[in-house]
C-alpha atoms as a PDB file:
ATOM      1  CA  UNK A   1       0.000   0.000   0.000  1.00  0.00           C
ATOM      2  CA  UNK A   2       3.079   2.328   0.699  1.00  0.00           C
ATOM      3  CA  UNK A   3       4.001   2.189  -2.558  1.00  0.00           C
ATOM      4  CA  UNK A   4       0.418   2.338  -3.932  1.00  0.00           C
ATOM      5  CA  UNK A   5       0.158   5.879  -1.817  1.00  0.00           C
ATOM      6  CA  UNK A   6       3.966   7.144  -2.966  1.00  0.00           C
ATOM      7  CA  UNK A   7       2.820   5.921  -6.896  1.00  0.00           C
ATOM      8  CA  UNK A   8      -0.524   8.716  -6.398  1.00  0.00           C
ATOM      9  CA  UNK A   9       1.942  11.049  -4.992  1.00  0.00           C
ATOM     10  CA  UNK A  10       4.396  11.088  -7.811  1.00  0.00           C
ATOM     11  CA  UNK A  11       1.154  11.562 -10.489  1.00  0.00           C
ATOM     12  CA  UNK A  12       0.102  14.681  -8.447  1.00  0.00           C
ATOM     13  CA  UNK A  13       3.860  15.981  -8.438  1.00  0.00           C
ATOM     14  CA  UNK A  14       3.725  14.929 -12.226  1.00  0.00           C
ATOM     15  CA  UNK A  15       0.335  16.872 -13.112  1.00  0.00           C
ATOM     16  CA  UNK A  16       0.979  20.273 -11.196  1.00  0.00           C
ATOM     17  CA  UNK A  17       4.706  20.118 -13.220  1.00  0.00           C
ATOM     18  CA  UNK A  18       2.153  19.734 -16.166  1.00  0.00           C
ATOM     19  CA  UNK A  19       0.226  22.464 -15.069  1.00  0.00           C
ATOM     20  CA  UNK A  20       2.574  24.652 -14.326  1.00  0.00           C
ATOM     21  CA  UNK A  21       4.500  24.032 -17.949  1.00  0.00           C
ATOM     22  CA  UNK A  22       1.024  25.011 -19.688  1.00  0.00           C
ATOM     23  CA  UNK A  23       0.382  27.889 -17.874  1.00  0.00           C
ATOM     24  CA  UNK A  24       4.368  28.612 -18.629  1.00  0.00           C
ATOM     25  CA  UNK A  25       3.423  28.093 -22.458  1.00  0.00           C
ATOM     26  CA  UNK A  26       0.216  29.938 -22.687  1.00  0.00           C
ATOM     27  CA  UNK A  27       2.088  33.430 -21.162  1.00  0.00           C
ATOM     28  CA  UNK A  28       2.813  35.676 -23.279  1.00  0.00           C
ATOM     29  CA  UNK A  29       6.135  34.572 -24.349  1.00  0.00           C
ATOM     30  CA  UNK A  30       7.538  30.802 -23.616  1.00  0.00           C
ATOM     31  CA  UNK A  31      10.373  31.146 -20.618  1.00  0.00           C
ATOM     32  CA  UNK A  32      12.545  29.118 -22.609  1.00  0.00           C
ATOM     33  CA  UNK A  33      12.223  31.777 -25.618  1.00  0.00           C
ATOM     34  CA  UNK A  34      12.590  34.757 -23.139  1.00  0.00           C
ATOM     35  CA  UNK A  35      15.942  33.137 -21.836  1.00  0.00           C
ATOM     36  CA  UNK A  36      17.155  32.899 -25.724  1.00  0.00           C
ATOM     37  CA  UNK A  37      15.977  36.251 -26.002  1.00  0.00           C
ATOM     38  CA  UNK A  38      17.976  37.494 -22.934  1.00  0.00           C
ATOM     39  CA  UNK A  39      21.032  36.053 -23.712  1.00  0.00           C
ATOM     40  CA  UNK A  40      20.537  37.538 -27.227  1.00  0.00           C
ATOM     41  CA  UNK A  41      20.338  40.809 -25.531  1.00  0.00           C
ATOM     42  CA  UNK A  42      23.395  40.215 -23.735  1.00  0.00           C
ATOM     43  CA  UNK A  43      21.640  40.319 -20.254  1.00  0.00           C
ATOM     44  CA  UNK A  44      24.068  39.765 -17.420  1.00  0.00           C
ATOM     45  CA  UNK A  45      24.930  36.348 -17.072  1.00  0.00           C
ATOM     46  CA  UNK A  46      23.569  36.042 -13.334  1.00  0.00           C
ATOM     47  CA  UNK A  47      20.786  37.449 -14.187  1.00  0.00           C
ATOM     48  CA  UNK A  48      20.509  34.858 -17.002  1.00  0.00           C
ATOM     49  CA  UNK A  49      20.859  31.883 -14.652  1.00  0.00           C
ATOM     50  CA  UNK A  50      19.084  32.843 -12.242  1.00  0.00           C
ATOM     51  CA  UNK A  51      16.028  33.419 -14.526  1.00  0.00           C
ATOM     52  CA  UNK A  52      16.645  30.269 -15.974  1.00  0.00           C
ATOM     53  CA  UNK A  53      17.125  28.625 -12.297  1.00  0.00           C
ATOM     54  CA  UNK A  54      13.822  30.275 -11.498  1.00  0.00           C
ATOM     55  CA  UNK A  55      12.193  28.745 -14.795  1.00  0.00           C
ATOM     56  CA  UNK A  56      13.252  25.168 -14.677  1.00  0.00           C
ATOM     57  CA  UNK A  57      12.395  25.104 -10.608  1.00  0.00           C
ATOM     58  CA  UNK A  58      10.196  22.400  -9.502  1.00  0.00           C
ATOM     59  CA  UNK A  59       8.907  22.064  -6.296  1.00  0.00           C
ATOM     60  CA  UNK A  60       9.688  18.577  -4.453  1.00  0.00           C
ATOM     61  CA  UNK A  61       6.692  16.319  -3.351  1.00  0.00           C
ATOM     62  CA  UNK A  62       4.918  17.443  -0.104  1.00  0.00           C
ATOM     63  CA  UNK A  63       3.935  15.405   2.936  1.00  0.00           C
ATOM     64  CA  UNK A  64       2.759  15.346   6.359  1.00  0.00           C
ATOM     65  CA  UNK A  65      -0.182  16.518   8.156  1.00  0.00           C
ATOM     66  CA  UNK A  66       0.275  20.298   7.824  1.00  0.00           C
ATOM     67  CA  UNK A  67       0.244  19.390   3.758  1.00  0.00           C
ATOM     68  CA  UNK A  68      -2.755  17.508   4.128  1.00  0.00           C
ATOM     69  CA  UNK A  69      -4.801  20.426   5.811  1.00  0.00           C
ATOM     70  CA  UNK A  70      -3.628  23.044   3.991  1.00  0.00           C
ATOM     71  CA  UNK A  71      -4.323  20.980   0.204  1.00  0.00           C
ATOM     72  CA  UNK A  72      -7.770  19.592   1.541  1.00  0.00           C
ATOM     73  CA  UNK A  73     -10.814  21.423  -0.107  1.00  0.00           C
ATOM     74  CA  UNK A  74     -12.196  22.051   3.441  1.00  0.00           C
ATOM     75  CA  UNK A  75      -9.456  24.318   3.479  1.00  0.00           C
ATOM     76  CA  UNK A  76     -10.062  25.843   0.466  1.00  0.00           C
ATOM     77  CA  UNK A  77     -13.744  26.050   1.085  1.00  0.00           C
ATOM     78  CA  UNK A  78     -13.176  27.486   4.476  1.00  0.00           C
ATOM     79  CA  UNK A  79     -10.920  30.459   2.953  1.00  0.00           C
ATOM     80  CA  UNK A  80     -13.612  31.149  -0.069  1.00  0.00           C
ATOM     81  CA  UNK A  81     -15.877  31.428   2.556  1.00  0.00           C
ATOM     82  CA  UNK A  82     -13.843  33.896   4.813  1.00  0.00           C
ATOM     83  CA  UNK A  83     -13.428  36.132   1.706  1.00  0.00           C
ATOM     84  CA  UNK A  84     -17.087  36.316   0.843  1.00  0.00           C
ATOM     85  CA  UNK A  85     -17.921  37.197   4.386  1.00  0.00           C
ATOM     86  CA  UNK A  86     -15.237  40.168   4.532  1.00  0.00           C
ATOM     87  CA  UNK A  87     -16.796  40.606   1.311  1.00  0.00           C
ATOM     88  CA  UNK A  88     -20.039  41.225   2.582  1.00  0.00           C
ATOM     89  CA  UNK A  89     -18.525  43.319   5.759  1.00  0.00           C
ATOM     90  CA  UNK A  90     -16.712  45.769   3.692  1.00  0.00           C
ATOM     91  CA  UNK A  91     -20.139  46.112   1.577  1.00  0.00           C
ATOM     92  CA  UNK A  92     -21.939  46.291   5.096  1.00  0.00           C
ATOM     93  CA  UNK A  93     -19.247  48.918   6.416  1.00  0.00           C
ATOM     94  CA  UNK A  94     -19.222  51.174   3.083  1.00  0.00           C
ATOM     95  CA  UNK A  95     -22.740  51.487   3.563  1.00  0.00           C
ATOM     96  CA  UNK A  96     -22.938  52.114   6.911  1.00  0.00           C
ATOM     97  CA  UNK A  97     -20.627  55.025   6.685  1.00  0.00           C
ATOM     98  CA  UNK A  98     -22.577  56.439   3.763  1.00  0.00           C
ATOM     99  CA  UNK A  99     -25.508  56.403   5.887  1.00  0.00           C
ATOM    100  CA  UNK A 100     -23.803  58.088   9.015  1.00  0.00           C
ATOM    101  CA  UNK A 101     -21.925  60.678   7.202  1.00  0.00           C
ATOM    102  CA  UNK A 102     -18.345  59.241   7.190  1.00  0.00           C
ATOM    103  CA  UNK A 103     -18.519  57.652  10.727  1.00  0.00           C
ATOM    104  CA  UNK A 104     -16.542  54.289  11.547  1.00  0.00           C
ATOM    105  CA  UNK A 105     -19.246  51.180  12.547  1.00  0.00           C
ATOM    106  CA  UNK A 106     -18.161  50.567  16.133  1.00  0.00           C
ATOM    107  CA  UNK A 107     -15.946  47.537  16.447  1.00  0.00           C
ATOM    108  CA  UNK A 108     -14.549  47.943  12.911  1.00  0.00           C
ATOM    109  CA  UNK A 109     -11.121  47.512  13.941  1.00  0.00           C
ATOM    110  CA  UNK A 110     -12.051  44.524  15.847  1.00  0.00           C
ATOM    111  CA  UNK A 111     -13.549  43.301  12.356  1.00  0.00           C
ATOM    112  CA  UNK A 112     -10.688  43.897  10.342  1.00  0.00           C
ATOM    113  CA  UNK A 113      -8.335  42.724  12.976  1.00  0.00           C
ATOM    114  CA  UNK A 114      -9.886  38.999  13.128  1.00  0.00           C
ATOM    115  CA  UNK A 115     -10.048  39.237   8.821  1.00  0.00           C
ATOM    116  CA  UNK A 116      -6.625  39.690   9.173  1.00  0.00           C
ATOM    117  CA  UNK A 117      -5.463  37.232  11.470  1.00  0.00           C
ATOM    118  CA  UNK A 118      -7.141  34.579   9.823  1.00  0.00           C
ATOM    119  CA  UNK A 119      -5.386  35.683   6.255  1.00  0.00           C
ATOM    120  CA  UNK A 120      -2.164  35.710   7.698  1.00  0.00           C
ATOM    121  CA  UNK A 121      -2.515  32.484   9.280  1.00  0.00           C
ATOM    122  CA  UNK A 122      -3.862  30.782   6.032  1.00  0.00           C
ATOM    123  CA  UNK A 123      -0.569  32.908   4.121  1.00  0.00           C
ATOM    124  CA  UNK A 124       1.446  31.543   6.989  1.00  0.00           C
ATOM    125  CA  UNK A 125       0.247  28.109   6.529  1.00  0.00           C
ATOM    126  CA  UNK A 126       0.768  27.929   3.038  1.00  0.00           C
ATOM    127  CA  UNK A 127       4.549  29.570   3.190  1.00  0.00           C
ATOM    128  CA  UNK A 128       5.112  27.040   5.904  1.00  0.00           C
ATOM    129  CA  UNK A 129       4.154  24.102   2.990  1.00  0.00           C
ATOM    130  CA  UNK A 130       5.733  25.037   0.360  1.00  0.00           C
ATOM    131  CA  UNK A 131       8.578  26.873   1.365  1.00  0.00           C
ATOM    132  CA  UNK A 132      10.500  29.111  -0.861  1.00  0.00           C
ATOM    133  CA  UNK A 133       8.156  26.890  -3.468  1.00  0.00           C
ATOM    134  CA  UNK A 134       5.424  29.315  -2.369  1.00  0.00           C
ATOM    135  CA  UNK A 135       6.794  31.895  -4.999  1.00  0.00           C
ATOM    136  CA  UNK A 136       7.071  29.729  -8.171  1.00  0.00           C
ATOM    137  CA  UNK A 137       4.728  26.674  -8.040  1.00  0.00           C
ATOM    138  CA  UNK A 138       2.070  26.365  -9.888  1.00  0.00           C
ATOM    139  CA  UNK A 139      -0.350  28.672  -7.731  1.00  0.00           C
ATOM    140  CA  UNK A 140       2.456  31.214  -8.031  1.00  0.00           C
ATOM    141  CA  UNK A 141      -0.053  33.947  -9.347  1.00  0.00           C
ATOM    142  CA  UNK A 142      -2.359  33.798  -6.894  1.00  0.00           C
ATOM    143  CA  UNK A 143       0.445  33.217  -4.331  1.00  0.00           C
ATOM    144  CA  UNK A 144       1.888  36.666  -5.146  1.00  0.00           C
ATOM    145  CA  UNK A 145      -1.675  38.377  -5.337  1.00  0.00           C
ATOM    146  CA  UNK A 146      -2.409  37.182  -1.718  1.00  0.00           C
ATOM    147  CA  UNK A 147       1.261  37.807  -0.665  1.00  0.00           C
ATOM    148  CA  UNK A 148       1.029  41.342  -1.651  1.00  0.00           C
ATOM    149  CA  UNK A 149      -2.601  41.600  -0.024  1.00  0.00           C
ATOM    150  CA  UNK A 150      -2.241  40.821   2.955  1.00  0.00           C
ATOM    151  CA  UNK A 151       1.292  42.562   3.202  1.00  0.00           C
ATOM    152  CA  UNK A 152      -0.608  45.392   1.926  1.00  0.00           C
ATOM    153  CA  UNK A 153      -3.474  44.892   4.732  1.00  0.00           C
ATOM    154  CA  UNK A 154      -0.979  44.476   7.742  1.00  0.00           C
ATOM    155  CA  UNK A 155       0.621  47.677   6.696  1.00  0.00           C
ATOM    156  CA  UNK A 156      -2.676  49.318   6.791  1.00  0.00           C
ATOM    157  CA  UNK A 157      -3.413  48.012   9.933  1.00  0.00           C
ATOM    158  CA  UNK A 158      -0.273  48.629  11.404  1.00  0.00           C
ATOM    159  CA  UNK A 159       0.306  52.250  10.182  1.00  0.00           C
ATOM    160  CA  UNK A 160      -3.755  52.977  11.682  1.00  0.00           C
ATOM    161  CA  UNK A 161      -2.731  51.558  15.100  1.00  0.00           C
ATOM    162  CA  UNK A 162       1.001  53.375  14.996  1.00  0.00           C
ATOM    163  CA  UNK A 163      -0.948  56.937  13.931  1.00  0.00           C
ATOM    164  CA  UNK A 164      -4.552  56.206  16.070  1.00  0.00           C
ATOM    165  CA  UNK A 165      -3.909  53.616  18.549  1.00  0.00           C
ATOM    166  CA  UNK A 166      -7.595  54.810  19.691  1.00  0.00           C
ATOM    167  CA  UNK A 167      -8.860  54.642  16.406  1.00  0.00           C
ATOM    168  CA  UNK A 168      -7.082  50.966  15.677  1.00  0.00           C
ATOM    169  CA  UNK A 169     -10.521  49.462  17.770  1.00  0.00           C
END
């Protein structure tokens, strides 16, 4: 059975490599090409290899039970969820402010506060996983979009408490 479970394991490693070539191909210019194309234009060479590093990187099969949770689609459900709720919220909140002239719902710092913790724990999660991966695997897109996010967020938050620390609550 071990070797049943390791044989699954090396198909999954061998479709997201898949997936991540195709996505590769269907950009707007094959890496391989660009890396022709860079040398062509005489780039540095350590800029060169480490572009071509970058391209050819694959990520090495995953295991244990932090893996498991953070690849199960409970997980993923559970995250879709949390964004359609602070979805909702920030509707809720524009709204309310429109109503009352500018002023902040009580508790919105509270709000954003737990929105935040729980997207930095699932970012945390998923860095934890996939290690330096996180940045070039096949979710690499979305990886950077919710990178930048919730960077962007915590700065927000941070900067509000640092210049308000009585309106942070």
């Amino acid at each position: 059975q071990d070797w049943k479970h390791r044989y699954e394991q090396l198909k999954i490693a061998d479709l997201k490599v898949q997936r991540r070539d195709k996505f590769l191909e269907n950009a707007c210019i094959h890496p391989a090409q660009f890396l022709e194309n860079a040398a062509a234009d005489a780039l540095p060479t350590v800029v060169h290899r480490a572009l071509h590093w970058w391209v050819t990187l694959e990520e090495p099969l995953r295991e244990g039970w932090l893996h498991d949770i953070v690849r199960h689609k409970a997980f993923d459900i559970a995250v879709s969820v949390v964004i359609v709720v602070n979805a909702l919220y920030t509707a809720w909140q524009c709204n309310y402010e429109m109503d009352h002239k500018g002023a902040q719902m009580p508790g919105q710092g509270s709000f954003e506060a737990v929105f935040l913790a729980i997207y930095l724990a699932e970012l945390s999660l998923k860095m934890r996983v996939h290690g330096p991966y996180f940045f070039c695997n096949q979710d690499m897109c979305w990886n950077l979009f919710d990178f930048i996010i919730v960077a962007e967020a915590l700065v927000d938050t941070l900067m509000t408490v640092v210049d308000n620390p009585q309106e942070g609550n």
